[in-house]
PDB file of N, CA and C in Angstrom:
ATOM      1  N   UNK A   1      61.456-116.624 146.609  1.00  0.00           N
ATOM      2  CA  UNK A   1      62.831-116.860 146.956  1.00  0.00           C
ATOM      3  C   UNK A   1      63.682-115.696 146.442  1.00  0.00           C
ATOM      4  N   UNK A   2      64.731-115.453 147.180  1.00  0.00           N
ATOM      5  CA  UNK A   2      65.610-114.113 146.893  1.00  0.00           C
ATOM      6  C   UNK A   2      66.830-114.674 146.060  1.00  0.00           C
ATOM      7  N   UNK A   3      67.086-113.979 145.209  1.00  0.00           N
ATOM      8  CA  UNK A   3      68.433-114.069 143.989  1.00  0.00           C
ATOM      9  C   UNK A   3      69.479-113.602 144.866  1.00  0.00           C
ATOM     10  N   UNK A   4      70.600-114.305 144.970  1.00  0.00           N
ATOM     11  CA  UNK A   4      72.058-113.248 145.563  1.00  0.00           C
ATOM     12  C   UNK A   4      72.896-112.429 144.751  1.00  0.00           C
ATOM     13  N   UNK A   5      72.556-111.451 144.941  1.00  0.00           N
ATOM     14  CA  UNK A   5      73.222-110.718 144.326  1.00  0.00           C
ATOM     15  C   UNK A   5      74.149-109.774 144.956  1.00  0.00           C
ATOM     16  N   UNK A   6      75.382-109.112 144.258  1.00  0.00           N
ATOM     17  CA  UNK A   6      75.960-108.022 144.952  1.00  0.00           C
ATOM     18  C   UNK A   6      75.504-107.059 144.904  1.00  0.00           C
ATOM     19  N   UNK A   7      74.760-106.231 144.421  1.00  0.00           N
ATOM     20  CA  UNK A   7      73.907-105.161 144.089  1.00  0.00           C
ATOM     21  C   UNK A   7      73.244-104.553 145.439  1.00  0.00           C
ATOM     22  N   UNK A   8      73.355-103.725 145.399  1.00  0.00           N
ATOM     23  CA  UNK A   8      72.659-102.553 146.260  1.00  0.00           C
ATOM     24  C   UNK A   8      70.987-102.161 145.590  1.00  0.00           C
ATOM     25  N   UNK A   9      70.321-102.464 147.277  1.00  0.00           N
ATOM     26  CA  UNK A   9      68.687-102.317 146.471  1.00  0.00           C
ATOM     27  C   UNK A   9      69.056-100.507 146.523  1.00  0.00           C
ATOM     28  N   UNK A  10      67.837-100.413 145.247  1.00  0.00           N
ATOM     29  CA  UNK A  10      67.482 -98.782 144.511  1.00  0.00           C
ATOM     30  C   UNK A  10      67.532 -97.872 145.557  1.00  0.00           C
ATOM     31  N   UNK A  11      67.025 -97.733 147.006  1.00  0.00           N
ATOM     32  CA  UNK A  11      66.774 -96.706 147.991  1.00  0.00           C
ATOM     33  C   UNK A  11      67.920 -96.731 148.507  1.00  0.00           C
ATOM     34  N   UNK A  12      69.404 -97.019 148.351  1.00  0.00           N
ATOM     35  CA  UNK A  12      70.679 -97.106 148.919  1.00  0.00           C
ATOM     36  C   UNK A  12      71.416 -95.999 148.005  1.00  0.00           C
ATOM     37  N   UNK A  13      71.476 -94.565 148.847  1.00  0.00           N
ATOM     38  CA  UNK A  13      72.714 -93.575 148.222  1.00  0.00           C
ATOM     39  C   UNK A  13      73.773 -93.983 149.026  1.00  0.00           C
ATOM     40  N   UNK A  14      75.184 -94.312 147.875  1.00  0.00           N
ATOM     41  CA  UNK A  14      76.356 -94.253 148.521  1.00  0.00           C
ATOM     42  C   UNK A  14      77.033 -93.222 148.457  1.00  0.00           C
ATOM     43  N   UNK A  15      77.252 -92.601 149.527  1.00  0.00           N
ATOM     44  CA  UNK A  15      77.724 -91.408 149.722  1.00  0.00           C
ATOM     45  C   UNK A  15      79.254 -91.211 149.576  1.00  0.00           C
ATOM     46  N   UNK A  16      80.322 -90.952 148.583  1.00  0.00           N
ATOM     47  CA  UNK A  16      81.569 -91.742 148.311  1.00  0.00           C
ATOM     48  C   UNK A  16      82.342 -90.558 148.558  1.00  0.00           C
ATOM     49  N   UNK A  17      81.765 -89.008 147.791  1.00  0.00           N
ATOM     50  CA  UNK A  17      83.059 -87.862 147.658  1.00  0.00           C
ATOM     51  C   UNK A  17      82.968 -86.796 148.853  1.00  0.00           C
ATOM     52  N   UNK A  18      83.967 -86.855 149.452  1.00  0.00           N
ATOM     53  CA  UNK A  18      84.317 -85.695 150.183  1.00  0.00           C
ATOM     54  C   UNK A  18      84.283 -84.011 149.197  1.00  0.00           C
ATOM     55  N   UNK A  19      83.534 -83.194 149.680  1.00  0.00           N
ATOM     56  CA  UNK A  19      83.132 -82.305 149.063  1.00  0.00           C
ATOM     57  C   UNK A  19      83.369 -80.903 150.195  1.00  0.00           C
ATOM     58  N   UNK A  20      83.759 -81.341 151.117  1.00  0.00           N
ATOM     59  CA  UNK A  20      83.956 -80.067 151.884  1.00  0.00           C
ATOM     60  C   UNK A  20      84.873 -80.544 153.055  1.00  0.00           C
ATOM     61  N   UNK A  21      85.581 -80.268 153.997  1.00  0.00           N
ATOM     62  CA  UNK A  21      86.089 -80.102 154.944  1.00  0.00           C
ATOM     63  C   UNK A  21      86.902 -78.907 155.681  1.00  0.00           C
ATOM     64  N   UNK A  22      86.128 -79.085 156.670  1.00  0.00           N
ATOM     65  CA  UNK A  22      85.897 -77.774 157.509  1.00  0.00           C
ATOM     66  C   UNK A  22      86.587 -77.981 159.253  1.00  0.00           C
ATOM     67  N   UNK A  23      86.799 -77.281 159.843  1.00  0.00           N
ATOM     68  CA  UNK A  23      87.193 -76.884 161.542  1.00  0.00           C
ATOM     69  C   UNK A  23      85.554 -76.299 161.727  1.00  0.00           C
ATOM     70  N   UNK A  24      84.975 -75.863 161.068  1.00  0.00           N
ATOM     71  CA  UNK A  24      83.890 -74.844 161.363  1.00  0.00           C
ATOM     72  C   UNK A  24      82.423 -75.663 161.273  1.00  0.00           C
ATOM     73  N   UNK A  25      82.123 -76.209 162.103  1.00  0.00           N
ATOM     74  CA  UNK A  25      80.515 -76.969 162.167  1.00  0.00           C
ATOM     75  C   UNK A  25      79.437 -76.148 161.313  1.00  0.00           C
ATOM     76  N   UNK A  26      79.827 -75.220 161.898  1.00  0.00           N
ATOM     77  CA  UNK A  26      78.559 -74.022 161.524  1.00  0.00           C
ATOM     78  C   UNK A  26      78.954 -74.150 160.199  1.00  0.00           C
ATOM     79  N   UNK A  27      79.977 -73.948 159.007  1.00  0.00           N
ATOM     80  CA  UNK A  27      80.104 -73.292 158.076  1.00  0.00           C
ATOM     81  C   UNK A  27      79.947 -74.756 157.348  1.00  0.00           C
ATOM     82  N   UNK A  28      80.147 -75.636 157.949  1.00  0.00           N
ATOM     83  CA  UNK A  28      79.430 -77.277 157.103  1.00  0.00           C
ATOM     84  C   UNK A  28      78.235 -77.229 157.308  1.00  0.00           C
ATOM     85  N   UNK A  29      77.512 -76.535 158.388  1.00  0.00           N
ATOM     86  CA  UNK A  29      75.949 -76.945 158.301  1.00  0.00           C
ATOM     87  C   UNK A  29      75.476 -76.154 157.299  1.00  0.00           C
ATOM     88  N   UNK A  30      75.771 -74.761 157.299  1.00  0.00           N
ATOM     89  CA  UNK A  30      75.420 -74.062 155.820  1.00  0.00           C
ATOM     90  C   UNK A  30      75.397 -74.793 154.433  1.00  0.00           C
ATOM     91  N   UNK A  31      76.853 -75.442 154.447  1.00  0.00           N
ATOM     92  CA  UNK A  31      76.689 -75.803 153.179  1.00  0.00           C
ATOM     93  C   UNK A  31      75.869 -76.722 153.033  1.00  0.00           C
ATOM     94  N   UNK A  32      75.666 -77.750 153.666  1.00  0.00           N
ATOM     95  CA  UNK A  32      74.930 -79.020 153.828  1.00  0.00           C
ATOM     96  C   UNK A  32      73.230 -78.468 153.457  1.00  0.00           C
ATOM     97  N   UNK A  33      73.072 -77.758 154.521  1.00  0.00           N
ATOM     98  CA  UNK A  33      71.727 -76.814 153.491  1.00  0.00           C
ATOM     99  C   UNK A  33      71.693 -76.501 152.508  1.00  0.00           C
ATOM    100  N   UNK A  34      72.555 -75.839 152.262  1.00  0.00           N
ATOM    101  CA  UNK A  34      72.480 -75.083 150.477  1.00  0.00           C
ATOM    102  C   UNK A  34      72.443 -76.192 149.473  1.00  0.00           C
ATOM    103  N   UNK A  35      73.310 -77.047 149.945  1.00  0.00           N
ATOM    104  CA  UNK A  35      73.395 -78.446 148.756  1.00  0.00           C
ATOM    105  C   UNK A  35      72.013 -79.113 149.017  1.00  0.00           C
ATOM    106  N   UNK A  36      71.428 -79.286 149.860  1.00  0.00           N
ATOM    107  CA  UNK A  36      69.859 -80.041 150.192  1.00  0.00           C
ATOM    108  C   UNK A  36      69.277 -79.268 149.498  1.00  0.00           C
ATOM    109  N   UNK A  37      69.030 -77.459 149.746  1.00  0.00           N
ATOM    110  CA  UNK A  37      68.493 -76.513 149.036  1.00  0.00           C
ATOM    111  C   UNK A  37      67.947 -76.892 147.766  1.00  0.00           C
ATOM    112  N   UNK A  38      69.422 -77.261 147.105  1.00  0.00           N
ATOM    113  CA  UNK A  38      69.549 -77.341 145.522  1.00  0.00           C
ATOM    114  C   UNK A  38      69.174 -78.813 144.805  1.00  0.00           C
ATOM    115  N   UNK A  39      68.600 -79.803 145.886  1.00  0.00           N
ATOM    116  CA  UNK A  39      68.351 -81.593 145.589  1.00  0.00           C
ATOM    117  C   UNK A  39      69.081 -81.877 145.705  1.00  0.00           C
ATOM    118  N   UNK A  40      70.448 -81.761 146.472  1.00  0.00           N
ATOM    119  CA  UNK A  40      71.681 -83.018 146.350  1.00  0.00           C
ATOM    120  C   UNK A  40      71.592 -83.075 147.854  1.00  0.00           C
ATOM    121  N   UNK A  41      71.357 -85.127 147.952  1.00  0.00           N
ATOM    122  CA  UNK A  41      71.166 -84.967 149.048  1.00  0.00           C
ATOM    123  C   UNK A  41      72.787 -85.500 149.606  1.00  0.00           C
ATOM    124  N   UNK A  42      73.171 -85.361 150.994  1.00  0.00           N
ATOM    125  CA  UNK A  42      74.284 -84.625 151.565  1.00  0.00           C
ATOM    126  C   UNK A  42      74.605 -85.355 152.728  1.00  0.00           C
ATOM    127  N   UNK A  43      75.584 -85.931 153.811  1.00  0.00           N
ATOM    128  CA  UNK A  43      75.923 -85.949 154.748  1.00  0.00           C
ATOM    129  C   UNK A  43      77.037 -85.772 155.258  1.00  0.00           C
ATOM    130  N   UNK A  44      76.548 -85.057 156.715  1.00  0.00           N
ATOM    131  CA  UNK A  44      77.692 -84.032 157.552  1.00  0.00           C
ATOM    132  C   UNK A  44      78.082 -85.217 158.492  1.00  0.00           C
ATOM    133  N   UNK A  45      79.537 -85.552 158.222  1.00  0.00           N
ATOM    134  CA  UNK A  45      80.219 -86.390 159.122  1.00  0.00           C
ATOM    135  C   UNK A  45      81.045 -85.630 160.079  1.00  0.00           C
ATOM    136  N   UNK A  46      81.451 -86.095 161.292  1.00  0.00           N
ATOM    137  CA  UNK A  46      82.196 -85.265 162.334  1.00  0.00           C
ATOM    138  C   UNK A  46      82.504 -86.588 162.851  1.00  0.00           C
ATOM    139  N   UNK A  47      83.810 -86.388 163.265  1.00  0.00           N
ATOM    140  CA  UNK A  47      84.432 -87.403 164.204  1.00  0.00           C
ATOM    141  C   UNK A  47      84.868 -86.547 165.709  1.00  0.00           C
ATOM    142  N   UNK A  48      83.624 -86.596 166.398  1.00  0.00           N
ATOM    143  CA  UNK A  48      83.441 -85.994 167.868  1.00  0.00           C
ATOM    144  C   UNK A  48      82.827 -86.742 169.105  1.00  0.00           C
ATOM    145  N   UNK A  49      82.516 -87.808 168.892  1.00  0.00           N
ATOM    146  CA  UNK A  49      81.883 -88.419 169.707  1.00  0.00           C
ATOM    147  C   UNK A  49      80.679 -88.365 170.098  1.00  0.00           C
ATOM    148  N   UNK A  50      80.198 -87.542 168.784  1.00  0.00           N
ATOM    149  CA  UNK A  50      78.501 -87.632 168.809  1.00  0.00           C
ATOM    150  C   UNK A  50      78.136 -86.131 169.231  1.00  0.00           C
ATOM    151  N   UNK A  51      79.456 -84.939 169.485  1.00  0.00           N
ATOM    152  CA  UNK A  51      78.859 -83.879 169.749  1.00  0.00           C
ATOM    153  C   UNK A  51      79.809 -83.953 171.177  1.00  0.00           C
ATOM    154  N   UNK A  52      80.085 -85.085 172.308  1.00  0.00           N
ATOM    155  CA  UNK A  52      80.411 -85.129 173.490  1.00  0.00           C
ATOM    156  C   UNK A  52      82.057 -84.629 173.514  1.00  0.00           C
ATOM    157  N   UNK A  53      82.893 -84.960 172.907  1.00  0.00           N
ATOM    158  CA  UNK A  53      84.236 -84.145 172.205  1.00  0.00           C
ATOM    159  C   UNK A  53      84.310 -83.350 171.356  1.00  0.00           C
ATOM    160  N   UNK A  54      83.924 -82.114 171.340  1.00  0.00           N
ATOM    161  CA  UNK A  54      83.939 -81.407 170.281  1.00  0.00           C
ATOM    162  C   UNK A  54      85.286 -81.312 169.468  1.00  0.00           C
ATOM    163  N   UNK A  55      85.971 -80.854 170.800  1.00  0.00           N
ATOM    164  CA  UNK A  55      87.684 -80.534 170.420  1.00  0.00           C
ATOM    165  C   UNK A  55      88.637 -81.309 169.800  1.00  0.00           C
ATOM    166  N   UNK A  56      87.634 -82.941 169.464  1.00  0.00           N
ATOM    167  CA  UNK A  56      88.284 -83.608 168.062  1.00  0.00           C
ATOM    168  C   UNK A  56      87.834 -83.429 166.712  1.00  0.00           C
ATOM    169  N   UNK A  57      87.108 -81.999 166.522  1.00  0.00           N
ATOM    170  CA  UNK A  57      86.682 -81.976 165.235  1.00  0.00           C
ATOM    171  C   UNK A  57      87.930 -80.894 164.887  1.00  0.00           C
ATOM    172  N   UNK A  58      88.788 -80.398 165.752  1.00  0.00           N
ATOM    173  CA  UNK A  58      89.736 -79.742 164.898  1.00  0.00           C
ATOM    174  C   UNK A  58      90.986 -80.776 164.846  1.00  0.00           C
ATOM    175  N   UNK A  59      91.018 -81.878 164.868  1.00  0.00           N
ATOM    176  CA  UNK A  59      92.007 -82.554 164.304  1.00  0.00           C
ATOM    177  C   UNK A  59      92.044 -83.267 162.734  1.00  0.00           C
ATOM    178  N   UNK A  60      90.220 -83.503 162.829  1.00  0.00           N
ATOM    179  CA  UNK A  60      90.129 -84.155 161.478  1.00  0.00           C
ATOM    180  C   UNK A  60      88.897 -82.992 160.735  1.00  0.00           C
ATOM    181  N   UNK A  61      88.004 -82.297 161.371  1.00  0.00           N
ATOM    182  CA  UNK A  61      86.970 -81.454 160.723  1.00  0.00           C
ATOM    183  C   UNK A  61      85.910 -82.165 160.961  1.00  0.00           C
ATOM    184  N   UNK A  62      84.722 -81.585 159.917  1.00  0.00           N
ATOM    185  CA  UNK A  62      83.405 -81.738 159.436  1.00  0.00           C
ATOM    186  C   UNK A  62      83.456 -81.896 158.167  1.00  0.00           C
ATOM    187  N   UNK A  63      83.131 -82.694 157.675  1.00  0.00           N
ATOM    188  CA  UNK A  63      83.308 -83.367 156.016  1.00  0.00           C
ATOM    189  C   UNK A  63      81.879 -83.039 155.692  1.00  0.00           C
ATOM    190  N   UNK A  64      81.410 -83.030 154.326  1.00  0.00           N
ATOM    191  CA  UNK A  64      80.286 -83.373 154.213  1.00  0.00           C
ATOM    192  C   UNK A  64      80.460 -84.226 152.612  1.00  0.00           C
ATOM    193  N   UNK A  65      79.893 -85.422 152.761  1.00  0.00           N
ATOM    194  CA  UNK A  65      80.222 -86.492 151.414  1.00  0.00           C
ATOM    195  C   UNK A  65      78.611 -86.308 150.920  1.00  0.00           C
ATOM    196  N   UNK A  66      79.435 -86.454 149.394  1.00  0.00           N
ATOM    197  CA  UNK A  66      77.871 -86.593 148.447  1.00  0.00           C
ATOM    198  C   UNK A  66      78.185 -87.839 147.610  1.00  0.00           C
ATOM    199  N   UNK A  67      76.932 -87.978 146.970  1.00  0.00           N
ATOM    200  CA  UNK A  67      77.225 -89.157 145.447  1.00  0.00           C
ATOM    201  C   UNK A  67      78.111 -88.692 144.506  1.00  0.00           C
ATOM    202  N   UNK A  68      78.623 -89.663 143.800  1.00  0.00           N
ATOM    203  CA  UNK A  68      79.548 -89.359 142.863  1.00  0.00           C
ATOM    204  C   UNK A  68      78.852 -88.275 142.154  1.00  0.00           C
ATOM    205  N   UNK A  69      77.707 -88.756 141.475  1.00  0.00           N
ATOM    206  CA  UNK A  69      76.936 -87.986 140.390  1.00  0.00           C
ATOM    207  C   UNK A  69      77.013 -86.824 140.455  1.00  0.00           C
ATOM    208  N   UNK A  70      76.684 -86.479 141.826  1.00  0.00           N
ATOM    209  CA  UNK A  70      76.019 -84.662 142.365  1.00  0.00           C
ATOM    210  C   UNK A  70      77.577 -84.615 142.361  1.00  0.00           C
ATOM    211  N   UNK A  71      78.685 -84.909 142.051  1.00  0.00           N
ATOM    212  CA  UNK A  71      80.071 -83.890 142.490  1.00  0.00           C
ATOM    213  C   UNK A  71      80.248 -82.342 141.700  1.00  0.00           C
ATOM    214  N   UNK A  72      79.652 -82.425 140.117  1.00  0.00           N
ATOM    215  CA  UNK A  72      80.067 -81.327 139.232  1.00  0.00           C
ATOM    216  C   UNK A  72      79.123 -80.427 140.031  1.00  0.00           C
ATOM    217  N   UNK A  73      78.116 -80.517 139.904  1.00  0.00           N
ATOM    218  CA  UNK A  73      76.544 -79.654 140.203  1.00  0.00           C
ATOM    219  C   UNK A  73      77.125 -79.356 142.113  1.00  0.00           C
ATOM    220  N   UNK A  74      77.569 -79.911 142.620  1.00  0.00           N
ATOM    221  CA  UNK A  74      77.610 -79.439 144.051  1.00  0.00           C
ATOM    222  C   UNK A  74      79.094 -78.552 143.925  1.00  0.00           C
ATOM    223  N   UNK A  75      80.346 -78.861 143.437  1.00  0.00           N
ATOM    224  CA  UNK A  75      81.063 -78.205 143.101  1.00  0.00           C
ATOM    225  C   UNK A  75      80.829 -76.618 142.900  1.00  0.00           C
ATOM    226  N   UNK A  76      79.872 -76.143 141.512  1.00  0.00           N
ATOM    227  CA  UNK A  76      79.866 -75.213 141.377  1.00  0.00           C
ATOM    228  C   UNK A  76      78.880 -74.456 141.820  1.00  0.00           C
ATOM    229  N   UNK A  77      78.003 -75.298 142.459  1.00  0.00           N
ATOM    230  CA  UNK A  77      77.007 -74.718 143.962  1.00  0.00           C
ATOM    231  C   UNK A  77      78.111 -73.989 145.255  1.00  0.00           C
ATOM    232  N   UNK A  78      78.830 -74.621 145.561  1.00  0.00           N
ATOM    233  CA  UNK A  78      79.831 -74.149 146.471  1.00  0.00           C
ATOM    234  C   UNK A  78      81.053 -73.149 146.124  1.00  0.00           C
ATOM    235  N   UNK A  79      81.348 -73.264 144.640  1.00  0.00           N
ATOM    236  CA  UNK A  79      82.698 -72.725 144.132  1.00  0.00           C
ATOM    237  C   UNK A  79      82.680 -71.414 144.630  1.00  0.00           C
ATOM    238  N   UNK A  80      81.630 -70.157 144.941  1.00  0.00           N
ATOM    239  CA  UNK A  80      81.552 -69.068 146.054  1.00  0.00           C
ATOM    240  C   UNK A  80      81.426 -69.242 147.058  1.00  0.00           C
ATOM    241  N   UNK A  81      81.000 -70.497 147.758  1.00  0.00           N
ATOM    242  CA  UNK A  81      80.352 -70.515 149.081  1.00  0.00           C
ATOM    243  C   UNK A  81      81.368 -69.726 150.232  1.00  0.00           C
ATOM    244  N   UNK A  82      82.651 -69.659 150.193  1.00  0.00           N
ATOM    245  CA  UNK A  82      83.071 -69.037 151.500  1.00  0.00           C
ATOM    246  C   UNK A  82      83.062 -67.667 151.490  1.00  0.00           C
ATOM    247  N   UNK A  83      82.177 -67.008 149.794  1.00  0.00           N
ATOM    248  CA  UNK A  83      82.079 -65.406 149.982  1.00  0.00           C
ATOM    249  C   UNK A  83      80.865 -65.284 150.323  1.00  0.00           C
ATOM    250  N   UNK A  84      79.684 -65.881 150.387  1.00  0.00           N
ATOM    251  CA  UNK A  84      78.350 -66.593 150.775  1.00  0.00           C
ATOM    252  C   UNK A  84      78.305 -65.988 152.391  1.00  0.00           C
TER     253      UNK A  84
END
């Protein structure tokens, strides 16, 4: 029998901090690599319609959110990235 709990099972990353936002797909997919590169794992959000509107990613961008944890360590992974 299962306990109710509020808890999130162990294999659940919540992905909470905005860590980048961009107009530039390309220059979020870089980073999104470099941060995978380094173990923080990463996701590239776009509000485009899946790719089918592109021309709504310059109203809101390409985000890419990490875990709280990884914020310092991805921070100063990126703190050069746009001379990169």
């Amino acid at each position: 029998m299962h306990s109710k709990t509020n808890e999130l099972p162990v294999w659940v990353v919540v992905m909470e901090v905005c860590i980048l936002n961009t107009v530039d797909i390309f220059k979020a997919q870089l980073a999104q690599s470099k941060l995978e590169s380094y173990g923080i794992l990463c996701e590239l959000r776009t509000n485009d319609a899946g790719g089918m509107l592109p021309h709504l990613r310059y109203t809101q961008g390409a985000e890419i959110y990490i875990s709280e944890k990884d914020t310092e360590k991805a921070q100063e992974i990126l703190k050069n990235f746009s001379q990169d």
